[in-house]
C-alpha atoms as a PDB file:
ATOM      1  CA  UNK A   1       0.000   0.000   0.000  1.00  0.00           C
ATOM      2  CA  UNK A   2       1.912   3.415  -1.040  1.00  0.00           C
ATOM      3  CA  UNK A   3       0.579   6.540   0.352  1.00  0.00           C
ATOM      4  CA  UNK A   4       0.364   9.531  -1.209  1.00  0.00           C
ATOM      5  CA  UNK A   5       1.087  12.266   1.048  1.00  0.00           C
ATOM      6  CA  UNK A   6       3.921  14.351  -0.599  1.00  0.00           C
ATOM      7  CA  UNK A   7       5.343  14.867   3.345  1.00  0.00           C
ATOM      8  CA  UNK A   8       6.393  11.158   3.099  1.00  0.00           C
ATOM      9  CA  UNK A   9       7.415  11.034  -0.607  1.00  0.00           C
ATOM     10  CA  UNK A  10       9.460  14.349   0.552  1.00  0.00           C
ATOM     11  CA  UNK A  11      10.641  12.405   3.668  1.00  0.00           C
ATOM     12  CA  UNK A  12      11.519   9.814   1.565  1.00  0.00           C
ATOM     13  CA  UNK A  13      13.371  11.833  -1.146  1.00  0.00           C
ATOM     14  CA  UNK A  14      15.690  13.506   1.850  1.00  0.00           C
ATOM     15  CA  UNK A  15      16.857  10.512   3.871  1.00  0.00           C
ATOM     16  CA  UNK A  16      17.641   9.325   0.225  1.00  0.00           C
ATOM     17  CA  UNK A  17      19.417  12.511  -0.527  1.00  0.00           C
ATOM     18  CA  UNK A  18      21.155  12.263   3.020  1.00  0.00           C
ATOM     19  CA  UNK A  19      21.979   8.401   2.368  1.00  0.00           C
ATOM     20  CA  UNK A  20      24.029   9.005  -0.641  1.00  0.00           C
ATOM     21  CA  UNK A  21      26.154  12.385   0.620  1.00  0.00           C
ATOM     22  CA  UNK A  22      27.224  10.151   3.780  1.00  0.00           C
ATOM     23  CA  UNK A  23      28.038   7.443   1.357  1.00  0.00           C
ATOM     24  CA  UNK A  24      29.980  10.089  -0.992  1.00  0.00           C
ATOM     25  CA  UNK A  25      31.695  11.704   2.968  1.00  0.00           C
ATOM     26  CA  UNK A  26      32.266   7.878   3.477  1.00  0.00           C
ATOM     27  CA  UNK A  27      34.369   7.496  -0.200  1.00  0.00           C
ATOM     28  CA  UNK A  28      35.748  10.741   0.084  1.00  0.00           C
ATOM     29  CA  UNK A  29      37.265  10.577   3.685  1.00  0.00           C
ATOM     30  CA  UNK A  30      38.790   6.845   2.601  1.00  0.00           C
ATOM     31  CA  UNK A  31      40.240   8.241  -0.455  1.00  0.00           C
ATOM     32  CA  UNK A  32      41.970  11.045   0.993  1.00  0.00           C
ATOM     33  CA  UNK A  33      42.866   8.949   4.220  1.00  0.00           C
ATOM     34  CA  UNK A  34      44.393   6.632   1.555  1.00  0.00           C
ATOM     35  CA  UNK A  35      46.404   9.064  -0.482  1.00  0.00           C
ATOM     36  CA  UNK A  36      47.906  10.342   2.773  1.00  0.00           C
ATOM     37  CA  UNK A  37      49.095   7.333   3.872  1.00  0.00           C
ATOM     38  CA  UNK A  38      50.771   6.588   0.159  1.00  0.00           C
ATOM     39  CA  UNK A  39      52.344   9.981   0.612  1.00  0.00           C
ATOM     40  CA  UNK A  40      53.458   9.464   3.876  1.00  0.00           C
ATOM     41  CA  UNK A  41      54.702   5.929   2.918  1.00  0.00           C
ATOM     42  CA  UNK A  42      56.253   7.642  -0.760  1.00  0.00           C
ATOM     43  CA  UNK A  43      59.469   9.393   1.531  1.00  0.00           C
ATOM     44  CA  UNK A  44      60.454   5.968   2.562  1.00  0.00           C
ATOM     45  CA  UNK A  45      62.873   3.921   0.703  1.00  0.00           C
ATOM     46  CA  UNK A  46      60.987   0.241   0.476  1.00  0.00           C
ATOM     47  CA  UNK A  47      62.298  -2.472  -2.139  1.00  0.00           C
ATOM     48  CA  UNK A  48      60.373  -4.994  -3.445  1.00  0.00           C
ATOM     49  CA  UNK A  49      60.845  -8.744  -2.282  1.00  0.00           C
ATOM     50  CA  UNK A  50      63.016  -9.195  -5.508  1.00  0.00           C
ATOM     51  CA  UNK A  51      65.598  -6.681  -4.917  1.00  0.00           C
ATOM     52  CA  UNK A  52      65.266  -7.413  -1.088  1.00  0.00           C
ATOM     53  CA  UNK A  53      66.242 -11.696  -2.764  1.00  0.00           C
ATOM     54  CA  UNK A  54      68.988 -10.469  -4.720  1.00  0.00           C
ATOM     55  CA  UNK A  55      70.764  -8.494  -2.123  1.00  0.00           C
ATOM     56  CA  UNK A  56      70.456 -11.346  -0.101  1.00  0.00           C
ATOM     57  CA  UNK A  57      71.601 -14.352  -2.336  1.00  0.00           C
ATOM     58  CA  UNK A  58      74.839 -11.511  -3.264  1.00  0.00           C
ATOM     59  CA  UNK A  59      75.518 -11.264   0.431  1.00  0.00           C
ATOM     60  CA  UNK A  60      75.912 -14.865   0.895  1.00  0.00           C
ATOM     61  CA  UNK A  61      77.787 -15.484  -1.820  1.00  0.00           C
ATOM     62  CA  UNK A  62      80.367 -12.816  -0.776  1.00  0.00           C
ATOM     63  CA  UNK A  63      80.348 -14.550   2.680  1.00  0.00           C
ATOM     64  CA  UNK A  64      80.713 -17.883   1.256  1.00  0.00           C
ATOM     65  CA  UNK A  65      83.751 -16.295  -1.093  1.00  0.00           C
ATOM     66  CA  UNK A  66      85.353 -14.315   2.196  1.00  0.00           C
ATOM     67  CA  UNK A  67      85.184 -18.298   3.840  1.00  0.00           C
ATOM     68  CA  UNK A  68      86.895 -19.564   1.036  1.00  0.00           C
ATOM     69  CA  UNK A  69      89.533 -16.926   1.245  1.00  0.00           C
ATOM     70  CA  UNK A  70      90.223 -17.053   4.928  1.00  0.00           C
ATOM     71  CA  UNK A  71      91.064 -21.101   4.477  1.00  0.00           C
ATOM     72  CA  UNK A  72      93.029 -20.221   1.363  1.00  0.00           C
ATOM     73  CA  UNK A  73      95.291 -17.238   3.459  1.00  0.00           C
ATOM     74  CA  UNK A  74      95.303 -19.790   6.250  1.00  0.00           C
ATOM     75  CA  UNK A  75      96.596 -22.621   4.658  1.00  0.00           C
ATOM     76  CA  UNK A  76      99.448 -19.708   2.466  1.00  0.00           C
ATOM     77  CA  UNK A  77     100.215 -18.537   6.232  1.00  0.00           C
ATOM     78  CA  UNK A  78     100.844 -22.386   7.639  1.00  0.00           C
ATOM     79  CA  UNK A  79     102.719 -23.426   4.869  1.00  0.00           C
ATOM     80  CA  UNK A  80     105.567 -19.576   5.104  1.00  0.00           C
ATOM     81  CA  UNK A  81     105.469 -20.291   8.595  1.00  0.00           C
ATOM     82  CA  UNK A  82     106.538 -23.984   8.684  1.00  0.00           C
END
């Protein structure tokens, strides 16, 4: 049953009305809240996982490497000091 006082239809119309801005304040205030946040975040020097990998696997390798040179200066050094 729909009634047809124009006070509800106008009722109607403004909680629709008031619905939608608080929606838009909603989108608007998580939008800018975002873009903050990336600016905030953009000063910061962050790498991505495959730099972060790479850096890594080169660091071991040049420990692995320094290893193999400390045996190698250790066995020069026993073998000028026998």
């Amino acid at each position: 049953m729909q009634s047809d006082n124009p006070l509800f239809a106008d009722l109607a119309k403004l909680m629709n009305s008031a619905a939608g801005t608080f929606a838009g304040m909603g989108r608007e205030a998580r939008d800018s809240a975002r873009e903050r946040f990336k600016e905030a975040l953009g000063g910061l020097d962050f790498v991505s996982r495959e730099e972060f990998d790479a850096v890594r696997d080169m660091a071991a390798k040049a420990r692995e490497e320094a290893e193999d040179l400390k045996a190698r200066l250790a066995a020069i050094e026993a073998k000028l000091g026998s």
